[in-house]
C-alpha atoms as a PDB file:
ATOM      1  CA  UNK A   1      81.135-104.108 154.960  1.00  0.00           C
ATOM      2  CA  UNK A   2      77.450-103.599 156.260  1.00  0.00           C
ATOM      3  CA  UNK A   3      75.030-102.910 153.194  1.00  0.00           C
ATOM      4  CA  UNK A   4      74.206 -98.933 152.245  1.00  0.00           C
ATOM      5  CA  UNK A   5      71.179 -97.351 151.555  1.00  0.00           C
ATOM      6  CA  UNK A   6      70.395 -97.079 147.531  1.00  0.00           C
ATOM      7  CA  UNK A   7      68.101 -94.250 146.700  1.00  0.00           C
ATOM      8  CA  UNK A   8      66.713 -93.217 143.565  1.00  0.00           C
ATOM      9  CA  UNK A   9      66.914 -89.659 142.348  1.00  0.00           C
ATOM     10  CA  UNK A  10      63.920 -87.683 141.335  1.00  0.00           C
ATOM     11  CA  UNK A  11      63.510 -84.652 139.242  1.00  0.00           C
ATOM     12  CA  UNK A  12      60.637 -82.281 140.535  1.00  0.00           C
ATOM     13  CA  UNK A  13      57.017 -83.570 141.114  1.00  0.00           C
ATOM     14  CA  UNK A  14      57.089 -87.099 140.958  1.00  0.00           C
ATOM     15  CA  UNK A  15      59.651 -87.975 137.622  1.00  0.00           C
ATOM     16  CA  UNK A  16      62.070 -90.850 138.612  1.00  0.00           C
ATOM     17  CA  UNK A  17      64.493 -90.656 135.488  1.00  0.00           C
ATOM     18  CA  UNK A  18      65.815 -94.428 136.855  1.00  0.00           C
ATOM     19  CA  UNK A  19      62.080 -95.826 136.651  1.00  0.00           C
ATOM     20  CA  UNK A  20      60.965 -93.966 133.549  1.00  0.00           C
ATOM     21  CA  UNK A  21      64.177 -95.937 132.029  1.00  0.00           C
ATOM     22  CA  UNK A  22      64.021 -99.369 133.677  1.00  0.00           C
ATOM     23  CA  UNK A  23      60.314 -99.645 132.820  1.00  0.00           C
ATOM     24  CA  UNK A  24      61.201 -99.288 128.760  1.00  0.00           C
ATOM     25  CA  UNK A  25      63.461-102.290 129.121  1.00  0.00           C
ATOM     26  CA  UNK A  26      62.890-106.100 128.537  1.00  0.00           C
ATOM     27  CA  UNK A  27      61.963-108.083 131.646  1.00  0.00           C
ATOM     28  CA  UNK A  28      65.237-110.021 131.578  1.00  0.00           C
ATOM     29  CA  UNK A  29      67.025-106.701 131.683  1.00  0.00           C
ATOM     30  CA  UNK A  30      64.843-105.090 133.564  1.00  0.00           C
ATOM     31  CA  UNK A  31      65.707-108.503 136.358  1.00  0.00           C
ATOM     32  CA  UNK A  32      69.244-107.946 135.517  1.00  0.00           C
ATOM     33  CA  UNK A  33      69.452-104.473 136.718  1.00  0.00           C
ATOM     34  CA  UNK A  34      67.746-104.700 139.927  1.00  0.00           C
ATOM     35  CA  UNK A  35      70.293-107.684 140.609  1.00  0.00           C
ATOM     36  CA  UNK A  36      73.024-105.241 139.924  1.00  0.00           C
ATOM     37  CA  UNK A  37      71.519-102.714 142.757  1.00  0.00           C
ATOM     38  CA  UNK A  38      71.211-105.092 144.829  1.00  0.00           C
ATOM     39  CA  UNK A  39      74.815-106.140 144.487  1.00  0.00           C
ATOM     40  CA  UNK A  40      75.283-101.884 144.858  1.00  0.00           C
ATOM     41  CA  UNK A  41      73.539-102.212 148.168  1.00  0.00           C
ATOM     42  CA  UNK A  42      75.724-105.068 149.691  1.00  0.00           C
ATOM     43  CA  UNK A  43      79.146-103.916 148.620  1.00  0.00           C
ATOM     44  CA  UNK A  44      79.077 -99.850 148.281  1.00  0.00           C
ATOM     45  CA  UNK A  45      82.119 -98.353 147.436  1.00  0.00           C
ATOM     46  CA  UNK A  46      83.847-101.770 147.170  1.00  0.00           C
ATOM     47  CA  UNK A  47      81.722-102.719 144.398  1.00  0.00           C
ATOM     48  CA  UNK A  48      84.446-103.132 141.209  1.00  0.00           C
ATOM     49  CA  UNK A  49      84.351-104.364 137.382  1.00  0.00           C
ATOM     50  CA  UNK A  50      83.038-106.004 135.423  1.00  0.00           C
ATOM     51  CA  UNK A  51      80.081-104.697 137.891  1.00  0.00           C
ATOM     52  CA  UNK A  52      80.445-101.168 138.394  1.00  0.00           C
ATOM     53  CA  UNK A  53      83.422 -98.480 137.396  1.00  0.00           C
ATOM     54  CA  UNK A  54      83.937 -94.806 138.084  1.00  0.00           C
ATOM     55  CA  UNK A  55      83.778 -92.263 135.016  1.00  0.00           C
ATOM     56  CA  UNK A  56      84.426 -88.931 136.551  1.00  0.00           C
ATOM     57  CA  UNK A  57      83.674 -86.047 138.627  1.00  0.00           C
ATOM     58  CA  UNK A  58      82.198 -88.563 141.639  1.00  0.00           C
ATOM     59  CA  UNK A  59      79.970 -90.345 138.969  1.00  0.00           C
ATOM     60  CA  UNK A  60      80.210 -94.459 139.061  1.00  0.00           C
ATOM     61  CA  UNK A  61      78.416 -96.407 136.521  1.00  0.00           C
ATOM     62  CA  UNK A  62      76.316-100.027 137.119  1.00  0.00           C
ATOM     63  CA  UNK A  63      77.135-102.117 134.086  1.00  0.00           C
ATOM     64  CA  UNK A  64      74.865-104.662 132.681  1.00  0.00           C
ATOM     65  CA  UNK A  65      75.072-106.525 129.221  1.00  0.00           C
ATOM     66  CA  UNK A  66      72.590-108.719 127.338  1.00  0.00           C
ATOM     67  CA  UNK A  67      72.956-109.735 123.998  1.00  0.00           C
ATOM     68  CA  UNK A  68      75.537-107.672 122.875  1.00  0.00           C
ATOM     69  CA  UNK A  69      73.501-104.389 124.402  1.00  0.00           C
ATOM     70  CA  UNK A  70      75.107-102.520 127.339  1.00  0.00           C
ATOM     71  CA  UNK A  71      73.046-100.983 130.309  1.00  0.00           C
ATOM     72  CA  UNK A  72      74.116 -98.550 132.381  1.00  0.00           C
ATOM     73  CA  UNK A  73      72.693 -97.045 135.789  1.00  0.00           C
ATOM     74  CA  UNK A  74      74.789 -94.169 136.501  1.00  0.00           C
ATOM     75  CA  UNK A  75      74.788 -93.107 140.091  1.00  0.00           C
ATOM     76  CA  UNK A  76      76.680 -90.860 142.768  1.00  0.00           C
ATOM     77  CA  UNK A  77      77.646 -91.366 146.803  1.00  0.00           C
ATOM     78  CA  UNK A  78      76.091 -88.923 148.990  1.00  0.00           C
ATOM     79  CA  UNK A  79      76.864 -89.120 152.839  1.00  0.00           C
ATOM     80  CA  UNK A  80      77.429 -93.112 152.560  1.00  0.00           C
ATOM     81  CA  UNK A  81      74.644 -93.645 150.204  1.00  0.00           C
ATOM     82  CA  UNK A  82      74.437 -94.317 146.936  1.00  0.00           C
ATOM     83  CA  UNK A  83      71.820 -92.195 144.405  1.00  0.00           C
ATOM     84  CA  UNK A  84      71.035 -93.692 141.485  1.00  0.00           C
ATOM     85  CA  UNK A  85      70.465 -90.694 138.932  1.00  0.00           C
ATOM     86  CA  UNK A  86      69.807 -92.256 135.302  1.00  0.00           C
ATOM     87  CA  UNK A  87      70.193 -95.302 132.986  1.00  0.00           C
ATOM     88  CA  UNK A  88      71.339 -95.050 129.607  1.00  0.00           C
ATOM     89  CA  UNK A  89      71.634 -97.807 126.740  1.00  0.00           C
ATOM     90  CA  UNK A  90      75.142 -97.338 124.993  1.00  0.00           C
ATOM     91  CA  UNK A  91      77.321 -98.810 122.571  1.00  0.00           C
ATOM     92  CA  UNK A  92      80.660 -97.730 123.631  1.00  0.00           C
ATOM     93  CA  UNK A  93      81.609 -95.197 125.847  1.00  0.00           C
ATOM     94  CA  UNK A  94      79.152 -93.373 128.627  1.00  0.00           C
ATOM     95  CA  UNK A  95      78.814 -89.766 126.725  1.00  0.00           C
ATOM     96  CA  UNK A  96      79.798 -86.503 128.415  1.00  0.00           C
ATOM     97  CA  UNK A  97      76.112 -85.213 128.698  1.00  0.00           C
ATOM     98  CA  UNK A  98      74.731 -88.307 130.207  1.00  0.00           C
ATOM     99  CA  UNK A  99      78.019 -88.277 132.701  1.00  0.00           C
ATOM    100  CA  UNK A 100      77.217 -84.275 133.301  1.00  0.00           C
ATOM    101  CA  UNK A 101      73.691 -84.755 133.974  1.00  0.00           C
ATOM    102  CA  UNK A 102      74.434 -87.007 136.730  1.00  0.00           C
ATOM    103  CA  UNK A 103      76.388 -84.488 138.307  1.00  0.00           C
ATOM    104  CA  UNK A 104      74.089 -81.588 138.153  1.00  0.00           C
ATOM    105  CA  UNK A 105      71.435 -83.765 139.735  1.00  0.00           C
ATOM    106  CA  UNK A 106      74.676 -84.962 142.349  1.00  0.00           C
ATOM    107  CA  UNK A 107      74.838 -80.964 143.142  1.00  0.00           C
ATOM    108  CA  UNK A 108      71.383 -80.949 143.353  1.00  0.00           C
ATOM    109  CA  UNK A 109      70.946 -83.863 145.476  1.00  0.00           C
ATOM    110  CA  UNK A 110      72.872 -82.243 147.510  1.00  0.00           C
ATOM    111  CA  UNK A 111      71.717 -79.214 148.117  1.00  0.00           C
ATOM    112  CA  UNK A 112      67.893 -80.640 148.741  1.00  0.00           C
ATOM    113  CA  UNK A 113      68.153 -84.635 149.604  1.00  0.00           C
ATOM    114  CA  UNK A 114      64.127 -84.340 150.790  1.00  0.00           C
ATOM    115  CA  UNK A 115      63.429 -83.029 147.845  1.00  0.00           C
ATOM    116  CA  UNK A 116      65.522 -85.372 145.533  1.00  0.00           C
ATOM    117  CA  UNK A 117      64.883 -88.799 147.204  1.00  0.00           C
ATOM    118  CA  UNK A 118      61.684 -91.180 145.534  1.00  0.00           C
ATOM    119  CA  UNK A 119      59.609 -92.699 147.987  1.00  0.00           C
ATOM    120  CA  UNK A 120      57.994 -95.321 147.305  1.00  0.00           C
ATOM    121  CA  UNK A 121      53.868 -94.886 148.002  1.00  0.00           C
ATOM    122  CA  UNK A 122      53.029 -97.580 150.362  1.00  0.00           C
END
């Protein structure tokens, strides 16, 4: 399967909920994580556990553990891409709001992908 776009979601004016998380984490994580897109970006929808699983409502979580702390980078498809909305640091289960808020930003992706879509300042 050819590799898909990954795109981070952003709120309005410039907040990248994704970035704002990743940039809290340890380096090692932090490494961890971007490995995990990566592997998001070669293998799509085919991309299984232990390294991704759906939830609900369209909403797939990236899992990452170190030291006994899981990672998650929950994300959506949108017209063969996948948007990565949030990450959240959990003990067990995903909660409902964090799982909710990635689908109101999935609606709202949708309705306005320009708007929705960090770019990276070159």
């Amino acid at each position: 399967m050819p590799e898909i776009d990954v795109l981070l979601f952003r709120e309005g004016g410039d907040v990248v909920p994704l970035l704002h998380w990743l940039d809290g984490l340890p380096e090692k994580v932090q490494n961890k994580c971007i490995v995990r897109i990566e592997r998001l970006a070669q293998q799509g929808h085919l991309l299984r556990r232990p390294e991704a699983a759906l939830l609900r409502d369209g909403v797939y979580e990236l899992r990452v553990r170190h030291q006994h702390v899981n990672y998650r980078m929950l994300y959506f498809f949108h017209q063969g891409r996948a948007v990565l909305s949030h990450g959240i640091t959990k003990e067990r289960r995903v909660p409902d709001r964090e799982i909710d808020l990635a689908v109101r930003r999935r609606v709202q992706f949708a309705h306005d992908p320009g708007r929705h879509t960090y770019r990276e300042e070159v």
